[in-house]
Protein backbone atom coordinates (compact mmCIF):
# COMPACT_ATOMS: atom_id res chain seq x y z
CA UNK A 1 -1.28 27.95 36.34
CA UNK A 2 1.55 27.42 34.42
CA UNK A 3 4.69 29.81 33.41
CA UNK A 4 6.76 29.96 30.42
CA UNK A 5 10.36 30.59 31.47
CA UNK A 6 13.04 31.79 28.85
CA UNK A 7 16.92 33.07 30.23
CA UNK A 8 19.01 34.62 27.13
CA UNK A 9 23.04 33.59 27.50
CA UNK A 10 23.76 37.20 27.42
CA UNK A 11 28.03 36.87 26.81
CA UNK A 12 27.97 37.89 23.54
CA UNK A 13 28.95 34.55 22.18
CA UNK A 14 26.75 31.20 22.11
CA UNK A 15 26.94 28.94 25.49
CA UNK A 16 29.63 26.47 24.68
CA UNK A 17 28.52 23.06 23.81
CA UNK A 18 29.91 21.11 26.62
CA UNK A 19 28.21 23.10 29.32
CA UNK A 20 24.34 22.40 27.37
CA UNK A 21 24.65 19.17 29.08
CA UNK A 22 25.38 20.16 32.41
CA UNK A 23 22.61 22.71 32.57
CA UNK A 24 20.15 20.41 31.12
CA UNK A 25 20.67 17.89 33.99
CA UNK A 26 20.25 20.85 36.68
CA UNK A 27 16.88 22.24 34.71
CA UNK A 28 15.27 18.70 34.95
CA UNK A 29 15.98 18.14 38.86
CA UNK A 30 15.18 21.82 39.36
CA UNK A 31 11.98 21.73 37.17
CA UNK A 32 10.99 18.10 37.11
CA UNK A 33 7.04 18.48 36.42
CA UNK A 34 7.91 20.94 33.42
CA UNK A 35 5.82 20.42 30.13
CA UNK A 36 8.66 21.13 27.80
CA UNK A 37 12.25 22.47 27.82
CA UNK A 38 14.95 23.25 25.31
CA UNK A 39 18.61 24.49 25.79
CA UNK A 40 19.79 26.52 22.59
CA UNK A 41 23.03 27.93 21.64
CA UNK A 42 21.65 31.41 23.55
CA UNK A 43 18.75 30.20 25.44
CA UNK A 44 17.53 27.93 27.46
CA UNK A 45 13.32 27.78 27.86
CA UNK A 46 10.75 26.22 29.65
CA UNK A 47 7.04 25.72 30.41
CA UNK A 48 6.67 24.63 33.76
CA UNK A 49 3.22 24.48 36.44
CA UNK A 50 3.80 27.24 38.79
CA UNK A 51 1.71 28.17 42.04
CA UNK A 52 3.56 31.86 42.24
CA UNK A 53 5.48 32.92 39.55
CA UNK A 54 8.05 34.45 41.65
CA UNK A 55 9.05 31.28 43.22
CA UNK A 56 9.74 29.59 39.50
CA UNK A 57 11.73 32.57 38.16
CA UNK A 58 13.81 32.71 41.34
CA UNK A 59 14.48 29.28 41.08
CA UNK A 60 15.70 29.26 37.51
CA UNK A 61 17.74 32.52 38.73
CA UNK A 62 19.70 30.91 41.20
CA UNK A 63 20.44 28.79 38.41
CA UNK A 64 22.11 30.61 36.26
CA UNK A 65 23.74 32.23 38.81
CA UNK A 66 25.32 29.16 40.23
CA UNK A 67 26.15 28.35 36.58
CA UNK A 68 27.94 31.79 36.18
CA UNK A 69 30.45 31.57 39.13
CA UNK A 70 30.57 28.03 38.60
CA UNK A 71 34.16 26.01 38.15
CA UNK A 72 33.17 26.54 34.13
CA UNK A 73 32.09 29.63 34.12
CA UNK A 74 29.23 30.28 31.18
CA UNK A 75 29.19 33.64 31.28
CA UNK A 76 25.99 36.33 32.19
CA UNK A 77 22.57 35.61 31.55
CA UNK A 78 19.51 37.81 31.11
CA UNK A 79 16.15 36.25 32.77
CA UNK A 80 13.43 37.57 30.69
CA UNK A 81 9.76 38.42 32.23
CA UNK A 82 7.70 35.00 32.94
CA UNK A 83 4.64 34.89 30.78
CA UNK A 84 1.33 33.52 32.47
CA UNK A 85 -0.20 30.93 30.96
CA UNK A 86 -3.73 30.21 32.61
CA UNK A 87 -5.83 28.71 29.42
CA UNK A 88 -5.68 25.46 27.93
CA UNK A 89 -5.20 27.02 24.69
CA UNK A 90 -2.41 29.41 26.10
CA UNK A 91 -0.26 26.23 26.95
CA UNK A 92 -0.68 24.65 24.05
CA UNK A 93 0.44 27.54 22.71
CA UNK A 94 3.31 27.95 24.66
CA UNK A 95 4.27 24.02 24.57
CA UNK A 96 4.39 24.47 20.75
CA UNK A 97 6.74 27.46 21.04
CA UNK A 98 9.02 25.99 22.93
CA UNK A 99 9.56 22.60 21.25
CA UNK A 100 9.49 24.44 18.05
CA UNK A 101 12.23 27.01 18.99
CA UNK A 102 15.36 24.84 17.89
CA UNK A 103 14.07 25.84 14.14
CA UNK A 104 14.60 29.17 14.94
CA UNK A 105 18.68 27.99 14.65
CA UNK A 106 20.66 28.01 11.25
CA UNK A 107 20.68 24.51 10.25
CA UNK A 108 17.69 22.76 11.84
CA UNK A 109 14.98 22.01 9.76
CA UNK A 110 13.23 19.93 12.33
CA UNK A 111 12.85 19.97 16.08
CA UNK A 112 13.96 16.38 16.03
CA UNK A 113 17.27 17.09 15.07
CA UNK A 114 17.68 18.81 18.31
CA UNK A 115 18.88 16.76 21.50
CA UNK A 116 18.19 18.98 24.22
CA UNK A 117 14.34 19.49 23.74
CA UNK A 118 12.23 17.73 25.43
CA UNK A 119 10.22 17.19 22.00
CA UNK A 120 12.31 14.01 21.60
CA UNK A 121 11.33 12.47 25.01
CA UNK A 122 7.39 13.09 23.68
CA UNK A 123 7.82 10.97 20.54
CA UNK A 124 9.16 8.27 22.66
CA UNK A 125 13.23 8.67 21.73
CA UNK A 126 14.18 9.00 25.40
CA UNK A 127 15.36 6.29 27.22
CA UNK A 128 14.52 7.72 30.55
CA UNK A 129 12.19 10.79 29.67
CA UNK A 130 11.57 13.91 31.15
CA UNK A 131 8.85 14.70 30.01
CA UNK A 132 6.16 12.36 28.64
CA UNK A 133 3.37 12.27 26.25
CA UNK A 134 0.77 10.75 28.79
CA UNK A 135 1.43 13.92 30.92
CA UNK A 136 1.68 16.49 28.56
CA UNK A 137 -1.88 15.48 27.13
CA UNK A 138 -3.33 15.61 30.95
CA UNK A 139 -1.90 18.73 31.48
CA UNK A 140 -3.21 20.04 28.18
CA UNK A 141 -6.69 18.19 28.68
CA UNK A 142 -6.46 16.14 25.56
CA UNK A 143 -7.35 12.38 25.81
CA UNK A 144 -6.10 11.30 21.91
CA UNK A 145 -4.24 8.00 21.37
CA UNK A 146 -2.27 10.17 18.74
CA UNK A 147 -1.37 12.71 21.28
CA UNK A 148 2.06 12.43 20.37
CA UNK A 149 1.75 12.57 16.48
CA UNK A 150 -0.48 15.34 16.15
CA UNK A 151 1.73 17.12 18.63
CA UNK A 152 4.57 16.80 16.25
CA UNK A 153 2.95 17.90 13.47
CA UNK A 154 1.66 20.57 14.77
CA UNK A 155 5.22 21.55 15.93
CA UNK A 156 7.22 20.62 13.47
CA UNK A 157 4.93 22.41 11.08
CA UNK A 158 5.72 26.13 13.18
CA UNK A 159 9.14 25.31 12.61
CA UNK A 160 9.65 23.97 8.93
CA UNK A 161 6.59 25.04 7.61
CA UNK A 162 4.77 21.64 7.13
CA UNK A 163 4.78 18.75 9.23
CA UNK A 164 7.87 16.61 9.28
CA UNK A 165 7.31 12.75 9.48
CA UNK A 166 6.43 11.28 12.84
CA UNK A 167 9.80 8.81 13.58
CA UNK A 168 8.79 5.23 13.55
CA UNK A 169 10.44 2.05 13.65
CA UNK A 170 11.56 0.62 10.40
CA UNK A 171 13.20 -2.62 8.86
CA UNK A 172 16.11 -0.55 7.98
CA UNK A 173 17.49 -0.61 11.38
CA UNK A 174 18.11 -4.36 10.20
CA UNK A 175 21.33 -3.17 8.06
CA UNK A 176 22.42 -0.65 10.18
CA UNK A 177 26.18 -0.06 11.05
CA UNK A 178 27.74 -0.61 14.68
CA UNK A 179 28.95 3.23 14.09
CA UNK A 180 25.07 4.00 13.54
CA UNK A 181 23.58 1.75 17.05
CA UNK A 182 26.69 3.37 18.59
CA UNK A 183 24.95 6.60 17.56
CA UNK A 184 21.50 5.37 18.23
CA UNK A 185 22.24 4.00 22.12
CA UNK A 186 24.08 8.15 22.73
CA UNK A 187 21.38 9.40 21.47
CA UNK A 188 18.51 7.79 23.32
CA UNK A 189 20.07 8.85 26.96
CA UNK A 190 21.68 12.43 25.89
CA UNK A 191 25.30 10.98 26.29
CA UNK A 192 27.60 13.69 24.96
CA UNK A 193 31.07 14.06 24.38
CA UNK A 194 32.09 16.30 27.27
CA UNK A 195 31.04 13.38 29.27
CA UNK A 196 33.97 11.80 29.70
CA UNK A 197 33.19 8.02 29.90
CA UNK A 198 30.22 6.80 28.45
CA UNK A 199 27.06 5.97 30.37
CA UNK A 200 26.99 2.41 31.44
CA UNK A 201 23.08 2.37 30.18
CA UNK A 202 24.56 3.49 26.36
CA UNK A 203 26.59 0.59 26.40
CA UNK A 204 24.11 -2.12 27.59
CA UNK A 205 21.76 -0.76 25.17
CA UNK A 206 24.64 -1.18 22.73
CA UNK A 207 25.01 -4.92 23.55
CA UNK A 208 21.06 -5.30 23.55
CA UNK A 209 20.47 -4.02 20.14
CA UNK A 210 23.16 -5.07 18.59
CA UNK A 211 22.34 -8.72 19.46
CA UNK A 212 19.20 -8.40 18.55
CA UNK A 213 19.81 -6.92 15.07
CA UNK A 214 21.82 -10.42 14.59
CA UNK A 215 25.35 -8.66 15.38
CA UNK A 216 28.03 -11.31 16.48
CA UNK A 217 29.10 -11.10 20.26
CA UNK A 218 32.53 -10.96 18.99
CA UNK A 219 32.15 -7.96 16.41
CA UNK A 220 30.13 -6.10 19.59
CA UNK A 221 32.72 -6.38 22.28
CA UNK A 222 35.71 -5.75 20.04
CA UNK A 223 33.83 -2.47 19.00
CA UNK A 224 33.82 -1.34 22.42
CA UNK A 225 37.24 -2.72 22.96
CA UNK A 226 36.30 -5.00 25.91
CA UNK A 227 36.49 -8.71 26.37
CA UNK A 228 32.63 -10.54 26.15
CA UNK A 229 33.01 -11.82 29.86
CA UNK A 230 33.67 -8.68 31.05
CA UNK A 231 30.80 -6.74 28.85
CA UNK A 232 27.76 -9.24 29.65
CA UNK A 233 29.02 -9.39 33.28
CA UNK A 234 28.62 -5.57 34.01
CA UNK A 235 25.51 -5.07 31.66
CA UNK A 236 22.10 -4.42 33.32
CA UNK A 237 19.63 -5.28 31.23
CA UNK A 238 17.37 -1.94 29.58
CA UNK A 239 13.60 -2.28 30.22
CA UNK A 240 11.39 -2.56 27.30
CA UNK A 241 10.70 1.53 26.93
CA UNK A 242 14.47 1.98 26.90
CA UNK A 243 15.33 -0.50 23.77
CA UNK A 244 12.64 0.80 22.23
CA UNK A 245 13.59 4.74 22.72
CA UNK A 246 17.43 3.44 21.37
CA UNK A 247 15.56 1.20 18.58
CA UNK A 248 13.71 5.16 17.73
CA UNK A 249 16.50 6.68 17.08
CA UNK A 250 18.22 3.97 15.36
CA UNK A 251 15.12 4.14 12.05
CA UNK A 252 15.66 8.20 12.29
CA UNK A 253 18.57 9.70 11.16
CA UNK A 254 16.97 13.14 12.29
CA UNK A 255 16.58 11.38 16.06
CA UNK A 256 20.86 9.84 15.91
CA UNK A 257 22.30 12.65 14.51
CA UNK A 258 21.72 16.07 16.61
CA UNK A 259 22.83 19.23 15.33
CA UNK A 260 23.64 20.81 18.87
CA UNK A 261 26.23 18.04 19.76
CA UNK A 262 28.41 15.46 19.46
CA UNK A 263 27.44 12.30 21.28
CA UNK A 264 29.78 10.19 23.05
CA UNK A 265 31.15 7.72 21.06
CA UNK A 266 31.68 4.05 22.43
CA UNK A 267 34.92 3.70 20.57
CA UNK A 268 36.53 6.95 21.28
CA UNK A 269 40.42 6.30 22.59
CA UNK A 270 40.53 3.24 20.41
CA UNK A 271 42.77 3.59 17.32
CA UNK A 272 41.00 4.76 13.85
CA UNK A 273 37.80 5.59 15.83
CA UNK A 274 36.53 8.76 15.91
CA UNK A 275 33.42 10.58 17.70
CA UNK A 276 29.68 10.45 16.50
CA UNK A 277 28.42 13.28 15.75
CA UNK A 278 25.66 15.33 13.64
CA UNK A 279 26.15 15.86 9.82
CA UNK A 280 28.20 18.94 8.99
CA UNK A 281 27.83 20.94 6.30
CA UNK A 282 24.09 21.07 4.37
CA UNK A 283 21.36 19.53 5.81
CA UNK A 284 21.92 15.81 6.43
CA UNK A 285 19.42 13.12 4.60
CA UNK A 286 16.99 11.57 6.55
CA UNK A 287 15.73 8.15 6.22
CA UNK A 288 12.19 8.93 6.06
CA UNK A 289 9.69 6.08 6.26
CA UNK A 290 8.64 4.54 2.54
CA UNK A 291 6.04 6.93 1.86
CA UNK A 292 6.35 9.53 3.79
């Protein structure tokens, strides 16, 4: 049996963007078998395998509650009734609601532009996911290679209207910016900019790409404003999955350029940087693949 969870951020005003991060973390080590979760400006939802729904909706209760007599307060939150869902085709359902739900926000065209949905771990942008594709198909007793692609269209399509492109990798990444693998390494491990520093893994997979895209040594550690020694000498390598997840989000603009927050830049306190963040204004282009 499985349950689809949904709290509503009931203060009146959206839940302010440096506290999605936080509650994120705590959903994933309190639900870490869900099948798909997503933290919106006034919501946070999830589908998650459930032996008494009771249990589940107590445990996301405490939560919140902890969260709302916390040290940053984020205000009261409304836990709305758990819906059962006991059929395969119920949680596919479900699944599809949920990833889709960041479409439901001005702005967002596609679920991809959204870094706190699971929906990006699925299509393999995750460095360390929380939910994968390989268990999300065994849970919804589908065996397809393409789980993951005909997932997103299917989702992407509830929330645009028509399928979006699946992200794949693409020889643009060749000419991209240090700004843009900056971008591309905050992206692939949810590194925000109520942080504080930046996650050790965003920088190695900083150095990592960037010397594999052909980027000197030199131009790489004066970015991050260290000296080479010191940068190789702390850096653990990534393993495969994680360059690859960074190298993702690197060929998608939709994937490096979230519309719920500003990732952590790797330059910020250094003069004439500034933080990465999502396109303002209209929607921001997106580097398709040729043919797409």
């Amino acid at each position: 049996m499985h349950l689809l969870l949904s709290a509503r951020h009931d203060s009146g005003t959206p839940l302010p963007p440096d506290l999605a991060a936080p509650l994120w973390a705590r959903l994933r080590l309190l639900f870490p078998l869900a099948l798909v979760a997503v933290v919106l400006p006034s919501a946070a939802r999830l589908v998650v395998p459930a032996a008494s729904p009771g249990d589940a909706a107590g445990r996301l209760r405490t939560l919140l509650d902890g969260l709302r007599r916390g040290p940053r307060p984020s205000g009261p939150w409304i836990l709305d009734p758990s819906v059962v869902l006991r059929r395969p085709g119920e949680l596919e359902r479900g699944v599809r609601d949920v990833a889709s739900s960041p479409c439901d926000v001005p702005g967002v065209h596609d679920p991809l532009e959204w870094l706190f949905s699971t929906h990006r771990d699925v299509v393999g942008a995750t460095a360390r996911p929380w939910v994968t594709s390989a268990r999300l198909a065994a849970a919804s007793g589908r065996s397809d290679p393409r789980f993951a692609e005909r997932l997103h269209q299917e989702v992407s399509a509830e929330g645009r209207g028509r399928p979006s492109p699946f992200p794949r990798l693409v020889g643009g990444a060749l000419g991209a910016s240090l700004e843009d693998i900056d971008r591309a390494a905050a992206a692939s491990v949810r590194s925000v900019e109520a942080d504080g520093e930046p996650p050790a893994r965003a920088v190695d997979l900083f150095l990592v790409i960037g010397r594999a895209l052909g980027r000197p040594t030199s131009a790489l550690c004066d970015y991050l404003g260290r000296r080479p020694g010191d940068a190789y000498a702390r850096m653990a390598r990534p393993a495969p999955g994680e360059v690859d997840a960074a190298l993702l989000c690197l060929s998608d603009a939709r994937l490096r350029s979230p519309r719920d927050a500003r990732l952590r830049s790797l330059r910020i306190g250094r003069p004439g940087a500034g933080p990465a963040r999502g396109a303002e204004g209209g929607r921001h282009a997106i580097d398709y693949p040729p043919g797409a």
